[in-house]
Protein backbone atom coordinates (compact mmCIF):
# COMPACT_ATOMS: atom_id res chain seq x y z
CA UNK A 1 81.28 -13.35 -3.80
CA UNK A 2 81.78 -15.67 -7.06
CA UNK A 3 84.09 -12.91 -8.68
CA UNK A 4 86.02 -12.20 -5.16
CA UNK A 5 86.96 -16.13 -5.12
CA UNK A 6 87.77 -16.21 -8.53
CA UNK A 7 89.86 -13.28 -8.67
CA UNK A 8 91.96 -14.77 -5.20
CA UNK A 9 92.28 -17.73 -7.75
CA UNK A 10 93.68 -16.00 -10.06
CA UNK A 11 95.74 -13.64 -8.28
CA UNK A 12 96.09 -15.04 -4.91
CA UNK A 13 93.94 -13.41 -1.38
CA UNK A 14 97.16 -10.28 -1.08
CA UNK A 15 96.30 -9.24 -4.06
CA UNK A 16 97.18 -5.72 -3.70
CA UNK A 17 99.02 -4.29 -6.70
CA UNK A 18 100.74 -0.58 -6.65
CA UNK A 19 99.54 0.28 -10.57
CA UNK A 20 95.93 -0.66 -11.96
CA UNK A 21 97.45 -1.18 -15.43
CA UNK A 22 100.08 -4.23 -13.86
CA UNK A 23 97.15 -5.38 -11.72
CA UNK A 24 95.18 -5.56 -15.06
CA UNK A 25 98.16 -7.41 -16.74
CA UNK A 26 98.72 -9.94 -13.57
CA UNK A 27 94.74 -10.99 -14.12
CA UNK A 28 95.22 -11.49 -17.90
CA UNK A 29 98.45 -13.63 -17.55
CA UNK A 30 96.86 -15.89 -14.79
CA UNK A 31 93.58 -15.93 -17.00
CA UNK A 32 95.74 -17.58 -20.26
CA UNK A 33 97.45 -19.71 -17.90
CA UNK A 34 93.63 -21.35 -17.13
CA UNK A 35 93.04 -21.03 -20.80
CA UNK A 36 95.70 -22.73 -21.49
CA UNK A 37 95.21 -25.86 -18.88
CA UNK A 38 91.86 -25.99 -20.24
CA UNK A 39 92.61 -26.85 -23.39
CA UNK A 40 95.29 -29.21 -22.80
CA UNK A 41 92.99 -31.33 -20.16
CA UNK A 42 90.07 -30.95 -23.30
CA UNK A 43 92.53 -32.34 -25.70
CA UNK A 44 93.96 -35.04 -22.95
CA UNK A 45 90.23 -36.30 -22.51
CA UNK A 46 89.40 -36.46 -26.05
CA UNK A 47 92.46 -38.34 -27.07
CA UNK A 48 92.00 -40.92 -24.04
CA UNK A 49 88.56 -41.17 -25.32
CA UNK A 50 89.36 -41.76 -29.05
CA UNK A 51 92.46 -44.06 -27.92
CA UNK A 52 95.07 -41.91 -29.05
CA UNK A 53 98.20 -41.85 -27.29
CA UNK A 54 100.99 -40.07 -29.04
CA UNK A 55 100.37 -36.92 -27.46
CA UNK A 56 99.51 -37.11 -23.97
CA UNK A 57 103.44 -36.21 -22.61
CA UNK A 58 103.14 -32.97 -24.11
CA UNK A 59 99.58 -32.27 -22.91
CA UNK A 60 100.36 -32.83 -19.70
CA UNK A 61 103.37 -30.73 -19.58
CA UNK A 62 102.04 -28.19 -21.09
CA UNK A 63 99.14 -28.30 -18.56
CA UNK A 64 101.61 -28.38 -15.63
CA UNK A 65 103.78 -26.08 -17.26
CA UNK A 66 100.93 -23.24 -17.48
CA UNK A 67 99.69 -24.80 -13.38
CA UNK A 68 103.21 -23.40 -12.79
CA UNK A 69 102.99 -20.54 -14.12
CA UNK A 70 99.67 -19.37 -12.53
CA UNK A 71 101.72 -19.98 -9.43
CA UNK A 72 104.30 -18.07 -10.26
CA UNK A 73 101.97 -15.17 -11.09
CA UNK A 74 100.13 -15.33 -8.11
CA UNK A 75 103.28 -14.72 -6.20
CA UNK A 76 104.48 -12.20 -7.83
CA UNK A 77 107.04 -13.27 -10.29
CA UNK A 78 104.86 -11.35 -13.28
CA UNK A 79 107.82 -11.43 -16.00
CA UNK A 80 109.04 -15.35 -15.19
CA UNK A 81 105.47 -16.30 -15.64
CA UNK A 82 104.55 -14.02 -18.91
CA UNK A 83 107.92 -15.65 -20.17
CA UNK A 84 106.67 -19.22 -19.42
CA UNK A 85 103.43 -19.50 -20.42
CA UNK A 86 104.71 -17.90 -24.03
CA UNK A 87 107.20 -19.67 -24.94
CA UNK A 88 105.84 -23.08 -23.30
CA UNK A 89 102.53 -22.51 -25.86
CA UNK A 90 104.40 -21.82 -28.93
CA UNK A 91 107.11 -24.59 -28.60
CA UNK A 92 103.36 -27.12 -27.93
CA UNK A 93 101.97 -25.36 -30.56
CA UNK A 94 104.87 -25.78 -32.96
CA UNK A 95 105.17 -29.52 -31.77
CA UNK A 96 101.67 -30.42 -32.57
CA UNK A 97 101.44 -28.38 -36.05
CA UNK A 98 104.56 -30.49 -37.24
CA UNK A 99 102.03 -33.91 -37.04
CA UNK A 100 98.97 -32.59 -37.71
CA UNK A 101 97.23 -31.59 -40.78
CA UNK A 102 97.09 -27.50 -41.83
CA UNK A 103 93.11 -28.19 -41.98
CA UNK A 104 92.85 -28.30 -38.33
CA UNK A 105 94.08 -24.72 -37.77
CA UNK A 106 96.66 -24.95 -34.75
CA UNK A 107 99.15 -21.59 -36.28
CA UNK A 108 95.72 -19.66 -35.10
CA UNK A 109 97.08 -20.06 -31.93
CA UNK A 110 100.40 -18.46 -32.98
CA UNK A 111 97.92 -15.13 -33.27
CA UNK A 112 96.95 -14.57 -29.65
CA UNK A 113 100.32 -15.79 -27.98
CA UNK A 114 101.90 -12.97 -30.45
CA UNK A 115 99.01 -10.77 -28.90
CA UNK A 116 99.18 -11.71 -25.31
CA UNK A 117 103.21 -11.36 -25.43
CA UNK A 118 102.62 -6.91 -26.38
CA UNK A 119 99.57 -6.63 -24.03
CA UNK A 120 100.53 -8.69 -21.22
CA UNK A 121 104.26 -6.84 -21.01
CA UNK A 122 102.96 -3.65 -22.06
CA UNK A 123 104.82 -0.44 -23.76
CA UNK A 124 106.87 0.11 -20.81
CA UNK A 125 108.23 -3.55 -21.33
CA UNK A 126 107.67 -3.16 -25.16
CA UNK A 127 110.82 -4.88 -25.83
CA UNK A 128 110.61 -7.86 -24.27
CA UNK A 129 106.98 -8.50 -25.91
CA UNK A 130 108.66 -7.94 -29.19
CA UNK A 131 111.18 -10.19 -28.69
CA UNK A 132 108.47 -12.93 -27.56
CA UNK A 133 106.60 -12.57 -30.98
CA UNK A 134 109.58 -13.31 -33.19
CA UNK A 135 109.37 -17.04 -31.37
CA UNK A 136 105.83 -17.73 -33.28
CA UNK A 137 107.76 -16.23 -36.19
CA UNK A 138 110.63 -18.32 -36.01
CA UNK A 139 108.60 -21.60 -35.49
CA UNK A 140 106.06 -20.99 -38.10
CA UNK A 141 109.09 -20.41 -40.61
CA UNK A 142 110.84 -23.54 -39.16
CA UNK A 143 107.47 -25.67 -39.28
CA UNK A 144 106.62 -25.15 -43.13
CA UNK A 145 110.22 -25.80 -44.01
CA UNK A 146 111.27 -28.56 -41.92
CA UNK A 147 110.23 -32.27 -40.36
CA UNK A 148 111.16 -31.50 -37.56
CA UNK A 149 109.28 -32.62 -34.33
CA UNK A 150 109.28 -33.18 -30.44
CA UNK A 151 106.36 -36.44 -31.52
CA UNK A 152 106.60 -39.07 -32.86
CA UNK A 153 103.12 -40.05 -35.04
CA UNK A 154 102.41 -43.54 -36.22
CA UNK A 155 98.74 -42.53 -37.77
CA UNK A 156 96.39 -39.92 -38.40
CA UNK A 157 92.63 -40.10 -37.41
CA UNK A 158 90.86 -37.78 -40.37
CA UNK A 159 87.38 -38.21 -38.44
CA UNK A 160 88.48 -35.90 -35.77
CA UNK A 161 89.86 -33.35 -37.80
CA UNK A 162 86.56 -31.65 -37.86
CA UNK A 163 86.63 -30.96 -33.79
CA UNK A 164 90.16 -30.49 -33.77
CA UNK A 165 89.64 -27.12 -35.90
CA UNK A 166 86.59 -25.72 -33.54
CA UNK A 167 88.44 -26.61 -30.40
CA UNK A 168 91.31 -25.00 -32.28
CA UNK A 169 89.12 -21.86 -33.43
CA UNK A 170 87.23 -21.64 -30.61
CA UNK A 171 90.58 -21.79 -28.10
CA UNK A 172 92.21 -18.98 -30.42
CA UNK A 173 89.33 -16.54 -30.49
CA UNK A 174 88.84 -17.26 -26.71
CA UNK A 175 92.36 -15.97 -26.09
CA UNK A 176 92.38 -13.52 -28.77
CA UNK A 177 89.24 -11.55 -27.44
CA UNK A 178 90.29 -11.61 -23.66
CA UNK A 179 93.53 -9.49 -24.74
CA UNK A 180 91.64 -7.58 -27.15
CA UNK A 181 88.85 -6.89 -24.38
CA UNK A 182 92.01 -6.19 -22.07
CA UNK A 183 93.64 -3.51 -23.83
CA UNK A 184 89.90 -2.11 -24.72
CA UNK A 185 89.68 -2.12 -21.25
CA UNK A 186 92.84 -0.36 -20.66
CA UNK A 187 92.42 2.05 -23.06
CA UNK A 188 88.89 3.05 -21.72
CA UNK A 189 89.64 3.67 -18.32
CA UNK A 190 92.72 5.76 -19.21
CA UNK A 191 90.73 7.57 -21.40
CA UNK A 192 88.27 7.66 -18.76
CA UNK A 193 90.60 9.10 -16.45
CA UNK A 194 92.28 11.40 -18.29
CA UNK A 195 88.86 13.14 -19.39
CA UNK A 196 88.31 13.11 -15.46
CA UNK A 197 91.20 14.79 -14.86
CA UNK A 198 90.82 17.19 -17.08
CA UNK A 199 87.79 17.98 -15.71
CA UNK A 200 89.61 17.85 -12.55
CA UNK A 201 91.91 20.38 -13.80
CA UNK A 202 89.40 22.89 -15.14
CA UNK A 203 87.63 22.92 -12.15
CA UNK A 204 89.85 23.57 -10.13
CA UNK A 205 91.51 26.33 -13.11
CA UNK A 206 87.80 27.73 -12.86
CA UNK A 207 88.05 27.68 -9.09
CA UNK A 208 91.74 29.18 -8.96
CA UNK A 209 90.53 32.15 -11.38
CA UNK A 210 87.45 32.82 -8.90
CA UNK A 211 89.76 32.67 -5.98
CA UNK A 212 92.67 35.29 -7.19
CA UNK A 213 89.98 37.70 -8.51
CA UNK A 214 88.55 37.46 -5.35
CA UNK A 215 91.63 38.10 -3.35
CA UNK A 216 92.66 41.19 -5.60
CA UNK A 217 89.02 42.49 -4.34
CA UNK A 218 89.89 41.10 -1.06
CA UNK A 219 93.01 42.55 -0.62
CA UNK A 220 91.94 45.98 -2.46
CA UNK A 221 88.68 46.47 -0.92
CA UNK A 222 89.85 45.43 3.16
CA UNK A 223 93.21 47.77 2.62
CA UNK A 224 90.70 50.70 1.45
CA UNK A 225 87.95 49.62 4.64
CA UNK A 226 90.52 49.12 7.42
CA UNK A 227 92.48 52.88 6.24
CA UNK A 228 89.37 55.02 6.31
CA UNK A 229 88.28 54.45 9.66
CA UNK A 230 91.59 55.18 11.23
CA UNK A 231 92.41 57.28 8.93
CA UNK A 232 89.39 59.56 9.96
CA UNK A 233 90.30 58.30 13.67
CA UNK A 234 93.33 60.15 13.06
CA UNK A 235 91.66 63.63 11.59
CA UNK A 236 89.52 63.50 14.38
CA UNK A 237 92.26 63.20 16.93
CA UNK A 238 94.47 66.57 15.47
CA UNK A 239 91.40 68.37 15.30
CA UNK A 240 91.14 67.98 19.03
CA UNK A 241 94.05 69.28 19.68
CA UNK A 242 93.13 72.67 18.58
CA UNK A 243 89.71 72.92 21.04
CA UNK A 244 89.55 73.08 24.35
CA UNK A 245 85.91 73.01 24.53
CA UNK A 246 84.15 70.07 26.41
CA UNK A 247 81.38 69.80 24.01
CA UNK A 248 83.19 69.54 21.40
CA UNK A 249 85.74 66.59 22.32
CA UNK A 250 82.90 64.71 23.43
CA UNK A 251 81.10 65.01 20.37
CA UNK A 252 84.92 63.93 18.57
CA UNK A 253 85.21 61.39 20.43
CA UNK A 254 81.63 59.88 19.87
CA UNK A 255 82.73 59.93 16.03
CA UNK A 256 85.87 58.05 16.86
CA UNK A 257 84.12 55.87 18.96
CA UNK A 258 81.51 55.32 15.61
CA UNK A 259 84.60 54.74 13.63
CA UNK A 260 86.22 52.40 15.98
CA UNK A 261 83.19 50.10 16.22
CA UNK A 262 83.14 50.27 12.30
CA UNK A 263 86.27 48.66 12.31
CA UNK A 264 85.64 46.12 14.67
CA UNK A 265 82.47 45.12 12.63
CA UNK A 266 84.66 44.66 9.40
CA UNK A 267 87.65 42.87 11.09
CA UNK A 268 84.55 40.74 12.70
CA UNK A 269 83.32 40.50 8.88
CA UNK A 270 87.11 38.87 8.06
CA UNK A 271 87.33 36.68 10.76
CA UNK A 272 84.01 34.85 9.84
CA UNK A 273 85.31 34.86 6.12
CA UNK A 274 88.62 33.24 7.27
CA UNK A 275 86.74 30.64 9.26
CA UNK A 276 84.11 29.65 6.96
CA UNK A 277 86.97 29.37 4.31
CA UNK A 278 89.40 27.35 6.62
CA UNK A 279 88.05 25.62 9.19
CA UNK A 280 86.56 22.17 8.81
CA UNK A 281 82.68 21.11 9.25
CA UNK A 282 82.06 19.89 12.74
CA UNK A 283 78.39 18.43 13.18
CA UNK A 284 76.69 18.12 16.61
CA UNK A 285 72.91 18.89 17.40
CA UNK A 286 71.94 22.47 16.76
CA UNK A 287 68.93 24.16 18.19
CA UNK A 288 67.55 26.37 15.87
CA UNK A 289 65.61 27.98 18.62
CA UNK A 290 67.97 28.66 21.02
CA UNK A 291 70.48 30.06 18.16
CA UNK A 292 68.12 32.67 16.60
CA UNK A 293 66.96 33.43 20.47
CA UNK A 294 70.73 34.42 21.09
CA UNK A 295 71.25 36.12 18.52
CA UNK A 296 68.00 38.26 19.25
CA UNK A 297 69.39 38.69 22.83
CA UNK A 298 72.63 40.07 21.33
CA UNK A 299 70.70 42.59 19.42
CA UNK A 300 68.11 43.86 21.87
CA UNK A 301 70.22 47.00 22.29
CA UNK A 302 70.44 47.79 18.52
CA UNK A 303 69.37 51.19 17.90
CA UNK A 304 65.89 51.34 17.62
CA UNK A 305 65.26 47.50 17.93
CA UNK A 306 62.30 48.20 20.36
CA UNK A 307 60.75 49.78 17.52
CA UNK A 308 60.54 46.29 15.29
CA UNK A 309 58.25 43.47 16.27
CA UNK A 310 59.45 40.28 16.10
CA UNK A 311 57.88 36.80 15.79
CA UNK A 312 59.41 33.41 15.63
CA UNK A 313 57.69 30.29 14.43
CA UNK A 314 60.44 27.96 15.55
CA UNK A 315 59.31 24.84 17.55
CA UNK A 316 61.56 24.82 20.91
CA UNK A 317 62.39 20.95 20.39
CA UNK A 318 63.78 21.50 17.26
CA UNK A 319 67.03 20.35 16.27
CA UNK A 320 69.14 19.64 12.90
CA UNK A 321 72.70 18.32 12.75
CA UNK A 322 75.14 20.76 11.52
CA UNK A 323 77.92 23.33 12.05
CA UNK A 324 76.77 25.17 14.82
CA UNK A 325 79.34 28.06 14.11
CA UNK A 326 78.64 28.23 10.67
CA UNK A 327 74.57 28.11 11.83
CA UNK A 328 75.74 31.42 13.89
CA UNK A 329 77.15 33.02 10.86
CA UNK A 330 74.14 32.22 8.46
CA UNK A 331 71.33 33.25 10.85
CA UNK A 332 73.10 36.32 12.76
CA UNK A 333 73.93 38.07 9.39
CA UNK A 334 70.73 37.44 8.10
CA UNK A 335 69.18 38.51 10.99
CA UNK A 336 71.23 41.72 11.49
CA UNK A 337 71.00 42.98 8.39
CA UNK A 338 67.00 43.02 8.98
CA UNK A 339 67.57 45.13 12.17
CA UNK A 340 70.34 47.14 9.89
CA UNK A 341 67.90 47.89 7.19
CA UNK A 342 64.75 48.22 9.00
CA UNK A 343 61.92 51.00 7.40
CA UNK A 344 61.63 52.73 10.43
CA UNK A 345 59.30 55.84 8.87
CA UNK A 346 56.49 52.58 8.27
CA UNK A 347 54.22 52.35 12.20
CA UNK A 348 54.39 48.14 11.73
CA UNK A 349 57.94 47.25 10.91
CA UNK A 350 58.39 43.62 11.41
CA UNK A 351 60.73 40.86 11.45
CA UNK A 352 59.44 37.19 10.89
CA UNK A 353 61.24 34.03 11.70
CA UNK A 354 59.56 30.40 10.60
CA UNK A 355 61.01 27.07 10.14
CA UNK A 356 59.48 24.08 7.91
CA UNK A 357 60.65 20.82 7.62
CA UNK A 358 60.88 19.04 4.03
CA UNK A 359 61.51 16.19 3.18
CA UNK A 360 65.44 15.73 4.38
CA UNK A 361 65.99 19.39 4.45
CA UNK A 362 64.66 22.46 7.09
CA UNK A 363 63.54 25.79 5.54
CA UNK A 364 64.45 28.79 7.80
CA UNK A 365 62.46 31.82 6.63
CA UNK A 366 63.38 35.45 7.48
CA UNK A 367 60.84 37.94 6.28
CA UNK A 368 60.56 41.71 7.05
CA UNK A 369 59.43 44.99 5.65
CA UNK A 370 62.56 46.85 5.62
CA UNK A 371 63.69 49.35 2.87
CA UNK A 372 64.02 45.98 0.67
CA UNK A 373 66.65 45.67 -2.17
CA UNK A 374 66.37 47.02 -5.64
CA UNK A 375 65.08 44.27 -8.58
CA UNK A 376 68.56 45.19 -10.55
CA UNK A 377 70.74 44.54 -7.29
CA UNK A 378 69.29 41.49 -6.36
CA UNK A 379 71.49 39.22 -8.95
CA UNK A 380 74.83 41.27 -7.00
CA UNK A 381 73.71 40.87 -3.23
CA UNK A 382 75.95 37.47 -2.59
CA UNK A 383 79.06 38.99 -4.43
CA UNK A 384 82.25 40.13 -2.33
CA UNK A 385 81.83 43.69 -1.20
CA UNK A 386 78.57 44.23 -3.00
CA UNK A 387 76.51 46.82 -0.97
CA UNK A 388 72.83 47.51 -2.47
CA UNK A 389 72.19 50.57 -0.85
CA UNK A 390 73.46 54.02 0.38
CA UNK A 391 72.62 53.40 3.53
CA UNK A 392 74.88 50.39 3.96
CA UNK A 393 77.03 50.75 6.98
CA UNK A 394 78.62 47.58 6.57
CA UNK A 395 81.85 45.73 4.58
CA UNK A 396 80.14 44.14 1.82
CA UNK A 397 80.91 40.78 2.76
CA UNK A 398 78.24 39.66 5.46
CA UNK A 399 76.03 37.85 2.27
CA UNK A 400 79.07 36.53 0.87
CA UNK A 401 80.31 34.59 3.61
CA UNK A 402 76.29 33.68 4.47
CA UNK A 403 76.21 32.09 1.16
CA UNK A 404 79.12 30.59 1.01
CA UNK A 405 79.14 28.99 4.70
CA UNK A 406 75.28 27.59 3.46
CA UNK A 407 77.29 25.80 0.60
CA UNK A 408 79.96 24.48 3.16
CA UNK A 409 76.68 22.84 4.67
CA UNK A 410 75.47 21.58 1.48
CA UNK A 411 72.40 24.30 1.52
CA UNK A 412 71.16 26.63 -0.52
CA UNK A 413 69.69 30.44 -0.54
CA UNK A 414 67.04 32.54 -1.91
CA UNK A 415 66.03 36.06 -2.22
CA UNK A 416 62.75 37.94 -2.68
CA UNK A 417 62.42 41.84 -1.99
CA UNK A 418 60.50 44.56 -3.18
CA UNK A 419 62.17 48.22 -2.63
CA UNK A 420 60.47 49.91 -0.27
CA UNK A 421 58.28 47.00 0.94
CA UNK A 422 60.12 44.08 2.36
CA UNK A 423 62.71 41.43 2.11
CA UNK A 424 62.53 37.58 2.33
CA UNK A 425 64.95 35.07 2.42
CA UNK A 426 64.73 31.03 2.06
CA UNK A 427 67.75 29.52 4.01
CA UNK A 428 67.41 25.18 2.74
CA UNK A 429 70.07 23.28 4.77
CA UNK A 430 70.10 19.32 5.49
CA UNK A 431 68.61 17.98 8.41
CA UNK A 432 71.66 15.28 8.66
């Protein structure tokens, strides 16, 4: 709350600035103005105190003159403040150095005004800061070589000499280390943000690379899938032309239909892919339950289904927030693929579905004793197109797009199988 009012202080409450690095430079010119008006008022009081009136005009002037300034920042007018405040110090500056003693120190001052005149313009206005520091030059030469002076100083009081030179100091190094600290600053969270872009870039380098390979496989693979159904389609459709036997066409066209519902499967296969890719996350309540029990309904005619027993450990009132379509895709693949790949030759083939909650995440466990998946597969089975074995009907890409829509979720996946005994996956997605 303390830095929020300061910063409106400094900068005003519309503080909004189009570039960081200006913003940055706007806080560091209104932060030398109060510097500045500091040190005036602390030399104003300590004069009044010790009686000594020579100065005071130019104190106050300069005080008002860096007031004025801070205003001028603070709405906006960035160069006719930097321009103020720089040469208003160095001409007070110059002024007081012609009176008072080298011992107390004032050219320090020359130091950060030089300083604040590169950082506070910057290197896109690198010419107009360079300009600025050949003022300090100019005076400096023009102060050891000249009497000339703006005050007019009847006596000298030695016994504040001493706290001239550590207000002095301590006003210089003040100044000197909030630029220095500025362009650290600067130069950190450039650095900072170029290293983040970079990662940025690699990433997404990294990402490109994964996507092109995968749409030469994508484009290679689907080209190769969707011509050998309809190619054979089409064998099957000459060679009935030269039969007239009723048997025979029937048994054709049970091959074509085979083929035909091949296809469908794939293009099915690419229009999950395409979705999962494209089409945002939308969240609502999902029954786990009532999911896996439609997809069960949908595969109660499955050849051979009545030949697997299946058991669900899924409480009824059991709900997560998530995708729901994306929940469809996850559990129906998985699920299919144990009714695809079922042991049938074994008396007790089963399929297992639990749930367990942990923590902020549910576990969704589907366990069978199909034909399994072989150990040196098991590393392949999410890849694009992968199929483990020779009995795979399918396009290769149901475990890809599983995995990949349980990422879009924020999830993850696991595999365990034994060939010949049984496969289990470990679905983890958030509850929220």
């Amino acid at each position: 709350m303390i830095r929020k009012a300061f910063r409106e202080l400094l900068l005003g409450r519309k503080e909004f600035i189009l570039s960081r690095t200006e913003y940055k430079r706007a806080l560091l010119t209104s932060q030398l103005c109060l510097v500045t008006f500091f040190l005036c008022a602390i030399y104003f009081l300590i004069d009044q105190y010790n009686h000594v009136y020579h100065s005071w005009i130019l104190q106050c002037g300069c005080a008002i003159l860096s007031i004025i300034c801070l205003i001028l920042n603070r709405a906006r007018y960035f160069t006719t403040a930097k321009i103020l405040l720089a040469i208003g110090i160095n001409i007070t500056v110059f002024s007081f150095s012609q009176v008072e003693p080298q011992e107390v120190g004032l050219y320090m001052f020359y130091i950060p005004t030089s300083l604040g005149a590169l950082a506070a313009f910057g290197y896109e206005e690198r010419w107009k800061g360079i300009i600025l520091i050949f003022l300090p030059l100019a005076l400096f030469s023009i102060s050891q070589n000249s009497n000339f002076t703006f005050i007019e100083k009847d006596f000298h009081r030695e016994d504040l000499d001493q706290l001239n030179l550590i207000i002095n100091f301590g006003g210089a190094l003040l100044a000197s280390v909030m630029i220095i600290y500025f362009l650290i600053s600067t130069n950190y969270q450039s650095e900072a943000s170029m290293i983040e872009h970079e990662k940025e870039v690699t990433k997404k380098n990294f990402e490109l690379i994964r996507v092109n390979t995968e749409l030469d496989q994508f484009v290679y693979s689907t080209s190769h899938d969707l011509m050998a159904p309809l190619s054979s389609v089409k064998g099957l459709i000459n060679l009935t032309r030269f039969t007239n036997d009723p048997d025979e066409i029937k048994h054709y066209l049970t091959m074509m239909d085979e083929r035909v519902e091949n296809l469908q499967k794939f293009i099915r296969d690419i229009s999950d892919y395409s979705r999962n890719s494209r089409i945002e996350i939308v969240k609502s309540p999902v029954s786990v339950y009532k999911v896996v029990q439609s997809i069960l309904e949908n595969l109660q005619f499955y050849p051979n289904a009545v030949k697997i027993d299946v058991t669900l450990e899924i409480p009824t009132d059991l709900e997560i927030v998530s995708d729901l379509n994306r929940m469809q895709i996850i559990l129906s693949n998985l699920i299919t693929n144990s009714f695809k790949y079922a042991d049938l030759s074994k008396d007790n083939s089963f399929l297992k579905i639990s749930t367990a909650l942990l923590d902020n995440h549910i576990e969704i466990k589907i366990e069978d004793n199909g034909l399994g998946i072989k150990e040196e597969y098991q590393h392949a089975i999410f890849d694009m197109f992968f199929q483990a074995t020779e009995k795979s009907e399918g396009s290769g890409l149901g475990l890809y797009i599983v995995k990949q829509a349980i990422e879009k979720l924020n999830g993850t996946i696991q595999v365990s199988s034994k060939y010949r005994m049984g496969t289990s996956f470990l679905v983890y997605l958030p509850l929220h």
